[in-house]
C-alpha atoms as a PDB file:
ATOM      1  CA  UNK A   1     -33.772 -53.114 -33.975  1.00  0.00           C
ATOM      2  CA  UNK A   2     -30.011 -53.577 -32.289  1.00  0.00           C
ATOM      3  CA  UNK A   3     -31.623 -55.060 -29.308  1.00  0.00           C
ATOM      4  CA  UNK A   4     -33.718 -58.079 -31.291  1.00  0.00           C
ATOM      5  CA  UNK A   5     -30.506 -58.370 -33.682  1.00  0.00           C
ATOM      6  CA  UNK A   6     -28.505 -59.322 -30.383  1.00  0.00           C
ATOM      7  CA  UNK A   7     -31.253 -61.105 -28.786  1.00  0.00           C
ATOM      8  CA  UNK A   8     -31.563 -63.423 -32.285  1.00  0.00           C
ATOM      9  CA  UNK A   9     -27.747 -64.032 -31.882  1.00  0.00           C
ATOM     10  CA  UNK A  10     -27.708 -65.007 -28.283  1.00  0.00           C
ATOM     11  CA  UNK A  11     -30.364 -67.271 -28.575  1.00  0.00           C
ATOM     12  CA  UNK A  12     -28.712 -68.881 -31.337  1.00  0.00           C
ATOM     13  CA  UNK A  13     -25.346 -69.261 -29.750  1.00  0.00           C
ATOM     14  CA  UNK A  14     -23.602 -66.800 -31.770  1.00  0.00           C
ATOM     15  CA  UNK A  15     -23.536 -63.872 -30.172  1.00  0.00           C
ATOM     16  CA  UNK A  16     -22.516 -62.507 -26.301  1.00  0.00           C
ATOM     17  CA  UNK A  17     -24.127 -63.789 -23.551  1.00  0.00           C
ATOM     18  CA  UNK A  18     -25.839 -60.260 -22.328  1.00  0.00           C
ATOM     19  CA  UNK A  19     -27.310 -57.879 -24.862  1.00  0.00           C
ATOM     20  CA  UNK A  20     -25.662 -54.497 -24.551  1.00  0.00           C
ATOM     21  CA  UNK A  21     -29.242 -53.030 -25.696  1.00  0.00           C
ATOM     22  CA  UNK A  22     -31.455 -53.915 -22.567  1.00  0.00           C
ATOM     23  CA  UNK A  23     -34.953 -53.649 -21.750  1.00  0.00           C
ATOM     24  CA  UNK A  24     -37.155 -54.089 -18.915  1.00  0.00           C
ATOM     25  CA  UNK A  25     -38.166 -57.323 -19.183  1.00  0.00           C
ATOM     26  CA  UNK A  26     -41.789 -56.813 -17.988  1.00  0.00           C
ATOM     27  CA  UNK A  27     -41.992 -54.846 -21.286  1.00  0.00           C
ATOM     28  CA  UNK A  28     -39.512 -56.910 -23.936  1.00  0.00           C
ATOM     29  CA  UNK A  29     -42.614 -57.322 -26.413  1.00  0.00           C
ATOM     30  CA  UNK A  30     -42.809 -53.269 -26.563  1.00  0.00           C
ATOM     31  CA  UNK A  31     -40.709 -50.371 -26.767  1.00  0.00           C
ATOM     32  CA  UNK A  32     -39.327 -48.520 -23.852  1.00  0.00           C
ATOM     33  CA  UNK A  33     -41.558 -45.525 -22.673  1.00  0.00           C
ATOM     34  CA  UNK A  34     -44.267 -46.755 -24.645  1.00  0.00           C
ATOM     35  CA  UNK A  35     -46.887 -45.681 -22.632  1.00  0.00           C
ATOM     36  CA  UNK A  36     -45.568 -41.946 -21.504  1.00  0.00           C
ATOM     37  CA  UNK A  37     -47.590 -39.164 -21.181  1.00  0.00           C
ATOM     38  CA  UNK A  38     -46.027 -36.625 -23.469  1.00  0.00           C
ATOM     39  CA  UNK A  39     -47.830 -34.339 -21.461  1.00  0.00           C
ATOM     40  CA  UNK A  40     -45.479 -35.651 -18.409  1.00  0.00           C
ATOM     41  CA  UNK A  41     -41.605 -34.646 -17.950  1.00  0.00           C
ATOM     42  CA  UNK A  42     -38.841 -37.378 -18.680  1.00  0.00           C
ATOM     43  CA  UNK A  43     -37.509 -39.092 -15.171  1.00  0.00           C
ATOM     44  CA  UNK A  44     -33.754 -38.495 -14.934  1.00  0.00           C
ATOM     45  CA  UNK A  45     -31.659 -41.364 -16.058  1.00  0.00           C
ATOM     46  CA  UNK A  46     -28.196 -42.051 -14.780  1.00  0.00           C
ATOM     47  CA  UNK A  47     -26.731 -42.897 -18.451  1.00  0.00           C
ATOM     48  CA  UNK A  48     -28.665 -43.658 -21.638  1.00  0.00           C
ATOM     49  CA  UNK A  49     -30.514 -46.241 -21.685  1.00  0.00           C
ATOM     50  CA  UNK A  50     -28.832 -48.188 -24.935  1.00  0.00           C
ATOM     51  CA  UNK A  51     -25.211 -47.330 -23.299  1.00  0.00           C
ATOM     52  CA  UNK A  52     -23.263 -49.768 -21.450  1.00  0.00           C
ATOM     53  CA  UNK A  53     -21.246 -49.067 -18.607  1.00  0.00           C
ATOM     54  CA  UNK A  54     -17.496 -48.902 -19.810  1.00  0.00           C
ATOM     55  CA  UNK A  55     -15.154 -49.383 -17.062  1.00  0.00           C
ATOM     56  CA  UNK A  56     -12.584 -46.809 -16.160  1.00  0.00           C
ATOM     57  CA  UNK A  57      -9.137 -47.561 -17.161  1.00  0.00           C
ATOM     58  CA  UNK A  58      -6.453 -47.221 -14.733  1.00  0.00           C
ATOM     59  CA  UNK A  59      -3.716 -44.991 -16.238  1.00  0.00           C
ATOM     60  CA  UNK A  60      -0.592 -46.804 -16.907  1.00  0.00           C
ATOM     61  CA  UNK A  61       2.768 -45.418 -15.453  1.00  0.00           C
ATOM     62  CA  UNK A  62       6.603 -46.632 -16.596  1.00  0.00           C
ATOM     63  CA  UNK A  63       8.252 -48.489 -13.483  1.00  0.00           C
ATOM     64  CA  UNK A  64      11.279 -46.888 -12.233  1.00  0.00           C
ATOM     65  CA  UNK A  65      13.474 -49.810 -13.798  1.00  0.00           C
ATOM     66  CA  UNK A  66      11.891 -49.870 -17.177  1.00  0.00           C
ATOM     67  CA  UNK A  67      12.416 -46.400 -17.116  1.00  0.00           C
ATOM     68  CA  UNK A  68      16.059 -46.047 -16.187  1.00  0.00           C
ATOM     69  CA  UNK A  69      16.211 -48.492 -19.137  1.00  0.00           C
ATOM     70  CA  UNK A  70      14.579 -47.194 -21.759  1.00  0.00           C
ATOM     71  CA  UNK A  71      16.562 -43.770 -20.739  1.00  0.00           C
ATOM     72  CA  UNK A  72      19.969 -45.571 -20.880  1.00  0.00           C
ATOM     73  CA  UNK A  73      18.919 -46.145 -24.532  1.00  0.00           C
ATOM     74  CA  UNK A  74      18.337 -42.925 -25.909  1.00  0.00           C
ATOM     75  CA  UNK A  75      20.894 -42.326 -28.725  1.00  0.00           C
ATOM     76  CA  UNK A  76      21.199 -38.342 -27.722  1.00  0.00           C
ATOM     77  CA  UNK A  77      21.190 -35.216 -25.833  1.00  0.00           C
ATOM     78  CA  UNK A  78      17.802 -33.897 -27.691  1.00  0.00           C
ATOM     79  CA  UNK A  79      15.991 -37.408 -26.600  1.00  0.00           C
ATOM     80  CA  UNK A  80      17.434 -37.450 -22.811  1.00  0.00           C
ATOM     81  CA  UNK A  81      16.288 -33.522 -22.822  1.00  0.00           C
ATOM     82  CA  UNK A  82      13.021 -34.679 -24.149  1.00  0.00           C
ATOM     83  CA  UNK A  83      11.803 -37.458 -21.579  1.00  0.00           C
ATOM     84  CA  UNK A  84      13.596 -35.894 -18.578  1.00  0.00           C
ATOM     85  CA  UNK A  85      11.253 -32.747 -19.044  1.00  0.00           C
ATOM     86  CA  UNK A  86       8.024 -35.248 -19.446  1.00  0.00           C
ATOM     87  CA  UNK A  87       9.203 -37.698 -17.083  1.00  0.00           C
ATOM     88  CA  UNK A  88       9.352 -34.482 -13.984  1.00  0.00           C
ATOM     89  CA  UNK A  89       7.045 -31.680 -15.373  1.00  0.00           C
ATOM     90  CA  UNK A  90       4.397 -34.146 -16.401  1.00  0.00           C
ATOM     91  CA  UNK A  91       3.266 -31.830 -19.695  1.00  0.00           C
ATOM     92  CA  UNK A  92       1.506 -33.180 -22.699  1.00  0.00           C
ATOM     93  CA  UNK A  93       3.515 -34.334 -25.192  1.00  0.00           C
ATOM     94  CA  UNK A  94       2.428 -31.926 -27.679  1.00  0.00           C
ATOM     95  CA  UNK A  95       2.797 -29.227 -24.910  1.00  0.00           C
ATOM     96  CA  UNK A  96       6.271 -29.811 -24.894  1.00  0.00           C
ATOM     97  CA  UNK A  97       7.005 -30.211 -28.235  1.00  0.00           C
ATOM     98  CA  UNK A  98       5.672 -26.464 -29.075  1.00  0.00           C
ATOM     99  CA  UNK A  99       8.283 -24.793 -26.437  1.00  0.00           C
ATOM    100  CA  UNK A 100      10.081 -21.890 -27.521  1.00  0.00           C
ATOM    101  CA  UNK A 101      13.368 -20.244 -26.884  1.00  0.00           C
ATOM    102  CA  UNK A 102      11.691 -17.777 -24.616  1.00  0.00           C
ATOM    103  CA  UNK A 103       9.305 -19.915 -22.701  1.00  0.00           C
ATOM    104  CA  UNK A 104      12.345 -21.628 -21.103  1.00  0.00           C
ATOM    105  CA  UNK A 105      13.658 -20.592 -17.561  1.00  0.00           C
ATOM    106  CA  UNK A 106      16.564 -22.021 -16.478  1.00  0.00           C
ATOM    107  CA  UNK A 107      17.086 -19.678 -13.517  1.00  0.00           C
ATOM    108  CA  UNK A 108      13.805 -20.666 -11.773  1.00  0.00           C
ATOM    109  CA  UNK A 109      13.751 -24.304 -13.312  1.00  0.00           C
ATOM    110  CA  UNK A 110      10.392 -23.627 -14.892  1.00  0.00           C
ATOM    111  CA  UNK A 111       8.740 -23.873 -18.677  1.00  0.00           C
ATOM    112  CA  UNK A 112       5.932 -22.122 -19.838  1.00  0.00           C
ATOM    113  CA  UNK A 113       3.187 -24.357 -21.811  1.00  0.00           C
ATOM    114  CA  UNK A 114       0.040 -23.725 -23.578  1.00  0.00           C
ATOM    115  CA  UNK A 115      -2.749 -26.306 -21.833  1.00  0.00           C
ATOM    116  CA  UNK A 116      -4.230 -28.462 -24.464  1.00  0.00           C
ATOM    117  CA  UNK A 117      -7.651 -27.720 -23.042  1.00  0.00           C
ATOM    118  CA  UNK A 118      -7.829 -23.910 -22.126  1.00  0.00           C
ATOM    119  CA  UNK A 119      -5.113 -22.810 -24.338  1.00  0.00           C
ATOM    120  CA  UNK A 120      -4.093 -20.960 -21.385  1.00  0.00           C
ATOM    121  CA  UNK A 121      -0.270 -20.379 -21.126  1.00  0.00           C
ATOM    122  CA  UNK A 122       1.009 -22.002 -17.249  1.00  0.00           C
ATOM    123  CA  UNK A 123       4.174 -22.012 -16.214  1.00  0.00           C
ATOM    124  CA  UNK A 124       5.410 -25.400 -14.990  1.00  0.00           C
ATOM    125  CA  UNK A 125       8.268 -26.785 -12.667  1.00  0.00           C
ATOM    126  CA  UNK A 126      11.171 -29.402 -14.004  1.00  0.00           C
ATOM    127  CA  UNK A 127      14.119 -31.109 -12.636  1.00  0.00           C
ATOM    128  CA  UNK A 128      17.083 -29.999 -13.005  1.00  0.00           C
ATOM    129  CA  UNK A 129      18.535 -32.617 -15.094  1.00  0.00           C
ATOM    130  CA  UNK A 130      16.018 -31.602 -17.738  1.00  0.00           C
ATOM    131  CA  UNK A 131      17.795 -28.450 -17.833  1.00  0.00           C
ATOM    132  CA  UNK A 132      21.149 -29.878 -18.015  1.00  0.00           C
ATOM    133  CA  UNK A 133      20.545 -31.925 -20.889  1.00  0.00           C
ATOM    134  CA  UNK A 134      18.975 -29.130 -22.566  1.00  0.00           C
ATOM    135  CA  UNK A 135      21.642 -26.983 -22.210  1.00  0.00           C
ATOM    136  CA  UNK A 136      23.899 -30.013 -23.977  1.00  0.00           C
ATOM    137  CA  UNK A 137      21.540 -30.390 -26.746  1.00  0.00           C
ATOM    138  CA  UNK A 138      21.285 -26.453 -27.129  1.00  0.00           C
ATOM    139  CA  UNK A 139      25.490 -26.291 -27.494  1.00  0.00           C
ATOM    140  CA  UNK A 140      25.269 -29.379 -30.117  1.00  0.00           C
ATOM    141  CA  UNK A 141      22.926 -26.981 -31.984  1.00  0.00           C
ATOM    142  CA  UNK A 142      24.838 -23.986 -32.088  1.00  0.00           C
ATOM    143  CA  UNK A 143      25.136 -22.456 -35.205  1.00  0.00           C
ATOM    144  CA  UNK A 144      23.123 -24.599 -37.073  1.00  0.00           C
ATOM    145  CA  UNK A 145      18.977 -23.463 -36.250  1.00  0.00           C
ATOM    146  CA  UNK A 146      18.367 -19.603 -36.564  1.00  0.00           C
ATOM    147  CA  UNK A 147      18.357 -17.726 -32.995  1.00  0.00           C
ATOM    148  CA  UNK A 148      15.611 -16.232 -31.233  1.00  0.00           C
ATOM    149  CA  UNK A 149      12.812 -16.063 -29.168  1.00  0.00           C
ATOM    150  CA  UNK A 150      10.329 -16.794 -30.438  1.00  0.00           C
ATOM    151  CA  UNK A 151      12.080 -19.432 -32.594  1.00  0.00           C
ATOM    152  CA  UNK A 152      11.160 -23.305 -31.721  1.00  0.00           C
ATOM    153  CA  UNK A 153      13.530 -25.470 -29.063  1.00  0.00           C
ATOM    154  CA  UNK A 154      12.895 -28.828 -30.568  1.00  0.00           C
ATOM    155  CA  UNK A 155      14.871 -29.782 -34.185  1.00  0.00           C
ATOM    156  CA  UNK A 156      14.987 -32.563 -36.282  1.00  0.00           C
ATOM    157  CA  UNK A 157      18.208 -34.703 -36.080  1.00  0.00           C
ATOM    158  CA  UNK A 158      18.222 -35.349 -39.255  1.00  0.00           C
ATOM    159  CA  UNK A 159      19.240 -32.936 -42.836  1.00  0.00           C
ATOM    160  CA  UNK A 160      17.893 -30.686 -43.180  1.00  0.00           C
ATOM    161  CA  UNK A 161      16.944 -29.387 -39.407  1.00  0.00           C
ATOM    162  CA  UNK A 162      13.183 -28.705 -39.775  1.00  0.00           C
ATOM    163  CA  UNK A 163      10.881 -28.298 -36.338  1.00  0.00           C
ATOM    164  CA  UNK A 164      10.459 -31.060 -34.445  1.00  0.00           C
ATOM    165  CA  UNK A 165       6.992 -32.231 -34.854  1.00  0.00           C
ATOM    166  CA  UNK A 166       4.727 -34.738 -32.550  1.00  0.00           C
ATOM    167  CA  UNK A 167       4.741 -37.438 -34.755  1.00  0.00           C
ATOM    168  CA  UNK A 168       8.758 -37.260 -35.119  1.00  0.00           C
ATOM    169  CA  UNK A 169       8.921 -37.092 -31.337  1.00  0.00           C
ATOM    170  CA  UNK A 170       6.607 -40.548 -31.458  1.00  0.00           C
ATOM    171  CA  UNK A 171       8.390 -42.548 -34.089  1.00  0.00           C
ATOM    172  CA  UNK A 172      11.667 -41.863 -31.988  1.00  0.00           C
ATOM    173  CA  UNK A 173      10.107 -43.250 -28.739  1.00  0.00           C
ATOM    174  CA  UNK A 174       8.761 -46.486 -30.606  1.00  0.00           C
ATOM    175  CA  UNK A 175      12.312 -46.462 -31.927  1.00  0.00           C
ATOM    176  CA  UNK A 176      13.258 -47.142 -28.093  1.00  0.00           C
ATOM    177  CA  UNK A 177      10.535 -49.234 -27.115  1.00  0.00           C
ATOM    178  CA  UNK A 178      10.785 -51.412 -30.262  1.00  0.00           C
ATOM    179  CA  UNK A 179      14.590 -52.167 -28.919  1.00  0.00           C
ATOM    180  CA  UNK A 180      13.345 -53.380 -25.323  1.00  0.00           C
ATOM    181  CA  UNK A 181      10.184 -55.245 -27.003  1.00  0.00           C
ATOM    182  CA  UNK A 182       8.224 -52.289 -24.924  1.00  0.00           C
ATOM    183  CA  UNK A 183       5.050 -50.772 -25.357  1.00  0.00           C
ATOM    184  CA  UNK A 184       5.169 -47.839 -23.816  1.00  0.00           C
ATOM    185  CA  UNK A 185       3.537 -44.351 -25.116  1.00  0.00           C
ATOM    186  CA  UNK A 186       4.752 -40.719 -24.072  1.00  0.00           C
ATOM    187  CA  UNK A 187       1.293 -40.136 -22.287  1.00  0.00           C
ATOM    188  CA  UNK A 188       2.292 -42.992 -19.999  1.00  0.00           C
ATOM    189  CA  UNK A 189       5.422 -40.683 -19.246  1.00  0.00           C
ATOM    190  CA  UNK A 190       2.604 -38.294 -18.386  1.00  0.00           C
ATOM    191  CA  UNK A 191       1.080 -40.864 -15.763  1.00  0.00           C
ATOM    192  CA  UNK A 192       4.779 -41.235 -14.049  1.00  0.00           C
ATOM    193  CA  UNK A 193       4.482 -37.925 -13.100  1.00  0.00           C
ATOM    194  CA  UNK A 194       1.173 -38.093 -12.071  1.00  0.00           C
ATOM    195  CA  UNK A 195       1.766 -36.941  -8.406  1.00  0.00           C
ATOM    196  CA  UNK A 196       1.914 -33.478  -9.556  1.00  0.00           C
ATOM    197  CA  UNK A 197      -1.244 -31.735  -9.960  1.00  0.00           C
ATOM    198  CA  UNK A 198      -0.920 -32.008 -14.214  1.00  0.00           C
ATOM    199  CA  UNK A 199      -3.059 -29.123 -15.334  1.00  0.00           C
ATOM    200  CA  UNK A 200      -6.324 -30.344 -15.606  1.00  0.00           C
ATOM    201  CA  UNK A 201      -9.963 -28.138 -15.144  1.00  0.00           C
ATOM    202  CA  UNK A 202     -11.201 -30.546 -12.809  1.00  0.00           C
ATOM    203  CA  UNK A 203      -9.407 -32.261  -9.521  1.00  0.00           C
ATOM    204  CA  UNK A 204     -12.042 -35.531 -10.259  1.00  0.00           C
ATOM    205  CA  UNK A 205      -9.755 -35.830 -13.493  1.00  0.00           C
ATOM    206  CA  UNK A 206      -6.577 -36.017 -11.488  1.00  0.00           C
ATOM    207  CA  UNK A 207      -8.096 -38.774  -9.105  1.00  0.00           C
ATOM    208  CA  UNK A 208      -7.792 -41.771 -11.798  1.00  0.00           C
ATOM    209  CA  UNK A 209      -4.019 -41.540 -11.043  1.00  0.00           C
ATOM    210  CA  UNK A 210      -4.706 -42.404  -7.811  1.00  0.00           C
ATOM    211  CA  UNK A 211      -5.755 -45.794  -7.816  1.00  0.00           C
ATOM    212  CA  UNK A 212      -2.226 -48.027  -7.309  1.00  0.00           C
ATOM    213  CA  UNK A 213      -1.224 -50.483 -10.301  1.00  0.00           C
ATOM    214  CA  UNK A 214      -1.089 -54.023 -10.376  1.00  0.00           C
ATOM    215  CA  UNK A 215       2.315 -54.601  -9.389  1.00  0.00           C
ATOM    216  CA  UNK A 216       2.203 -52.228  -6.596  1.00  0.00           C
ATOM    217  CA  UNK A 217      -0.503 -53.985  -5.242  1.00  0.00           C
ATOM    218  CA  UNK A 218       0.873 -57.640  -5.155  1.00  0.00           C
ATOM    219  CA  UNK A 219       3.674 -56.496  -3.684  1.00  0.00           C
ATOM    220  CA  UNK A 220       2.033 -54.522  -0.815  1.00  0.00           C
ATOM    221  CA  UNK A 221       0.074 -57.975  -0.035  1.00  0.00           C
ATOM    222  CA  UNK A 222       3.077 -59.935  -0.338  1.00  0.00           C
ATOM    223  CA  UNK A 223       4.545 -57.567   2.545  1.00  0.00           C
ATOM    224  CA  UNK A 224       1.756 -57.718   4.317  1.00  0.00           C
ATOM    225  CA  UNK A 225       1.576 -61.602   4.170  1.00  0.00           C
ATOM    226  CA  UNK A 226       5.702 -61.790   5.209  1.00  0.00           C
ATOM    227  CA  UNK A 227       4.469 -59.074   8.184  1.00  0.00           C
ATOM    228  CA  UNK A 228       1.643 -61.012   9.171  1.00  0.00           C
ATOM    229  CA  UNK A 229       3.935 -64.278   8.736  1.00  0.00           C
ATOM    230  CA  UNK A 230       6.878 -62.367  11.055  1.00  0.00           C
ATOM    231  CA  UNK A 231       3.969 -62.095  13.916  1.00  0.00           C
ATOM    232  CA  UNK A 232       2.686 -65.656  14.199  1.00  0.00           C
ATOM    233  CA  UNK A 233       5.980 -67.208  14.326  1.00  0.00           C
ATOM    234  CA  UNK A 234       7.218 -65.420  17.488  1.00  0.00           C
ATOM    235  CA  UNK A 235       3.924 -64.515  19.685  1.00  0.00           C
ATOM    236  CA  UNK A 236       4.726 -61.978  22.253  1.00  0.00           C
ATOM    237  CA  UNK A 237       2.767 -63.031  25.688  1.00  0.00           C
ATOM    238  CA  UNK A 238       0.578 -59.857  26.249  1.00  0.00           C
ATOM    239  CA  UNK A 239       1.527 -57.488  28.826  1.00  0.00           C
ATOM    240  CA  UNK A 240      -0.406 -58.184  32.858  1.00  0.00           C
ATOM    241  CA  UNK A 241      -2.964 -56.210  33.879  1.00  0.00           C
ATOM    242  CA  UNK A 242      -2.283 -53.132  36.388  1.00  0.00           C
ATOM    243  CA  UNK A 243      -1.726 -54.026  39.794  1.00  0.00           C
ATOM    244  CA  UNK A 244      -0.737 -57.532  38.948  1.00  0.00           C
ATOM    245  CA  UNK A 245       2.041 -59.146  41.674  1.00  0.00           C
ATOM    246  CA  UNK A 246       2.438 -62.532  41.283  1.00  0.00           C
ATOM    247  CA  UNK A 247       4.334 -62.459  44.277  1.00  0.00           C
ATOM    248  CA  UNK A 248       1.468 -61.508  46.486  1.00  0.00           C
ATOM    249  CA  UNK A 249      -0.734 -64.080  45.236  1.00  0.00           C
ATOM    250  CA  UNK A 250       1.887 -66.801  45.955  1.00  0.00           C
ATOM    251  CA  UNK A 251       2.252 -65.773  49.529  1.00  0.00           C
ATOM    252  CA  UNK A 252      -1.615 -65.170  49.803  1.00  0.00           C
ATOM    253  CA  UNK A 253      -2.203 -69.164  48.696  1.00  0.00           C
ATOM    254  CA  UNK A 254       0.149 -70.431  50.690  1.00  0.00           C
ATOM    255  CA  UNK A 255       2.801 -71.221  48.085  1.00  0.00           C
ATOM    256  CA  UNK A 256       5.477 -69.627  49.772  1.00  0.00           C
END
């Protein structure tokens, strides 16, 4: 039914070009596997046969100049604590936000998470700058949040402190974007840090942050133009073959 409701639409002009329900077209007046023997096991198909192909997006990650920006912008200690530790440990964002008192380690520089996927609690490696703003935010605090363990790390900044949730930590990084005319998310913070090994089951998920971005790849062509550019404008004669005397072949012709 979807693939004659496209195929009426295309040939009328309205529609796309390709139907995204194809068919064989040796068979377009029947069905697919009309004539299978039930009797017969299904051949293997790569993907169904009414699904199209979606591309794979190339994670987006925050240039180092947009990010010294937006980091220049954040209005406190809490916030600069906040994207330094997802900027260099490269945890979830929700991974972060449910920290407790106990599951930081400033001695060893480490945090300890619960993975979004195995619930599995991993310890995890951050600069040291993380640490320092933490330690500002935690003195700000003092006093003011009950003590403990087990008690969160992240507060509100407004009355009256409450836990810090996800979608407070979200609003405040729009907050910052929305200032630059940005439109960056904290998952892309999670793609900076993508040269870490982030957690995931499988290494093939960890290979989409391997392809380059756009802008590194115009300007590794445009260097490689201005190289190739640098060559042809000052040839260098190539060097003569072993044994060569040109000496010895002047005297041997008679030149000398």
């Amino acid at each position: 039914m979807l693939r004659r409701f496209y195929d009426l639409h295309r040939d009328a002009g309205t529609g796309p070009l390709l139907n995204p329900f194809p068919l064989d077209l040796a068979r377009r007046s029947g069905r697919a596997h009309a004539h299978h023997n039930p009797m017969d096991a299904w051949a293997p198909e790569r993907t169904g046969r009414y699904r199209p192909t979606v591309p794979r997006r190339i994670p987006r990650a925050i240039p180092d100049e947009w990010f010294n920006t937006l980091f220049a912008a954040l209005p406190s200690n809490r916030d600069r604590a906040l994207i330094a530790f997802w900027i260099s440990s490269g945890v979830r964002a929700s991974e972060l936000i449910g920290l407790r008192q106990c599951d930081v380690d400033p001695g060893q520089q480490l945090i300890s998470v619960v993975r979004k996927g195995s619930r599995a609690r991993q310890q995890v490696p951050a600069s040291a700058d993380a640490f320092v703003w933490l330690r500002l935010y935690q003195a700000e605090l003092h006093g003011l949040v009950p003590r403990g363990r087990t008690q969160p790390v992240w507060w509100t900044l407004r009355r009256p402190i409450r836990p810090l949730t996800y979608h407070g930590a979200h609003r405040m990084f729009e907050r910052v974007n929305a200032a630059f005319g940005a439109d960056w998310t904290l998952h892309d913070l999670r793609h900076s840090a993508a040269a870490r090994i982030l957690g995931h089951a499988h290494l093939t998920t960890t290979e989409v942050y391997l392809a380059p971005r756009q802008d590194e790849v115009v300007a590794e062509v445009l260097a490689h133009h201005a190289r190739q550019a640098d060559v042809y404008a000052a040839p260098v004669p190539p060097p003569p073959a072993p044994g060569y005397d040109p000496d010895a072949l002047n005297v041997l012709f008679g030149r000398w």
